[in-house]
Protein backbone atom coordinates (compact mmCIF):
# COMPACT_ATOMS: atom_id res chain seq x y z
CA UNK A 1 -18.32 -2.74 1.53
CA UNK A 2 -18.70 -3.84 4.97
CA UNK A 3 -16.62 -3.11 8.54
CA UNK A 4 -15.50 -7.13 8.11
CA UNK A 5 -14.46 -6.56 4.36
CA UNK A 6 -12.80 -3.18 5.24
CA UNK A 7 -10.83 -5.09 8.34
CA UNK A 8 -9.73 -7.73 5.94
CA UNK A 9 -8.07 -5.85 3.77
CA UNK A 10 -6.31 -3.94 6.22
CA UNK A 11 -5.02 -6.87 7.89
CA UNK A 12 -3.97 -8.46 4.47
CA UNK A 13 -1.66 -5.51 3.88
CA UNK A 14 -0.25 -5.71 7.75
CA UNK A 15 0.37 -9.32 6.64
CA UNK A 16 2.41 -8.83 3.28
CA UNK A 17 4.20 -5.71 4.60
CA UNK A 18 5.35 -8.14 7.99
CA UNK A 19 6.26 -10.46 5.24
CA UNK A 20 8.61 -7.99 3.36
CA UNK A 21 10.17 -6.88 6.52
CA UNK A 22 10.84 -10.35 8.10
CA UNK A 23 11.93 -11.37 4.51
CA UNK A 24 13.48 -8.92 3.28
CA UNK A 25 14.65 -6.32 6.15
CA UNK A 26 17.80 -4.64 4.30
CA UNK A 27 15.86 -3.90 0.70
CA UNK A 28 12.79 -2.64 3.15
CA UNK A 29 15.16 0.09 4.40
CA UNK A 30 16.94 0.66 1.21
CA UNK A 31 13.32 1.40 0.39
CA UNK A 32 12.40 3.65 3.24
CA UNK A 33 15.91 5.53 2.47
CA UNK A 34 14.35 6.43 -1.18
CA UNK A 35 11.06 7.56 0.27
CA UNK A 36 13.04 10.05 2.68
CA UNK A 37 15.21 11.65 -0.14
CA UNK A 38 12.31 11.36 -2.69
CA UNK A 39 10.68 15.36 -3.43
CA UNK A 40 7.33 16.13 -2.12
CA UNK A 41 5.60 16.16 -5.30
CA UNK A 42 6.55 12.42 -6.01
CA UNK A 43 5.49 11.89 -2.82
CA UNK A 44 2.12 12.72 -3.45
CA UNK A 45 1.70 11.68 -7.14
CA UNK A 46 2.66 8.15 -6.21
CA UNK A 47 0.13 8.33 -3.00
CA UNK A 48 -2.37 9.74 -5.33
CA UNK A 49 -1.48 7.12 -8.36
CA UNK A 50 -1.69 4.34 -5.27
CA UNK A 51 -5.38 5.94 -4.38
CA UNK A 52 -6.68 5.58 -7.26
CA UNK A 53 -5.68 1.94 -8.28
CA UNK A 54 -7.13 1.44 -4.83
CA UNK A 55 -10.39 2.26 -5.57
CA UNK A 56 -10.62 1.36 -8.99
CA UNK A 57 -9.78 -2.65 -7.57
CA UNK A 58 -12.30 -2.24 -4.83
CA UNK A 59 -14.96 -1.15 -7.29
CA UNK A 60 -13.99 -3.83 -9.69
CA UNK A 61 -13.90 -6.69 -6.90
CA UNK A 62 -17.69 -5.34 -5.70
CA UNK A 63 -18.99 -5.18 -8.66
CA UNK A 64 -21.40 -2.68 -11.10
């Protein structure tokens, strides 16, 4: 993985997240409400759950 590659992908989830928000602004904040109230442990096993598929689609898309 390069610098470029690594800059790409960071700007493609700045794009779809501006997306959501200019879209859809009041189910954005509905969504930010849930993430307030959620526990800590959710918290962190969906951040974890997110890691993972993260780098198992980065691997996949560089290949063996």
């Amino acid at each position: 993985m390069t610098l470029t590659g690594l800059l790409q992908g960071v700007a493609v989830v700045l794009a779809l997240e501006g997306i959501a928000y200019a879209v859809a602004p009041e189910a954005m904040r509905r969504g930010l409400v849930m993430l307030i109230q959620a526990s800590e442990q959710r918290l962190r096993l969906g951040g974890l759950i997110a890691a993972v598929l993260g780098v198992g689609i980065a691997w996949l898309l560089n290949g063996p």
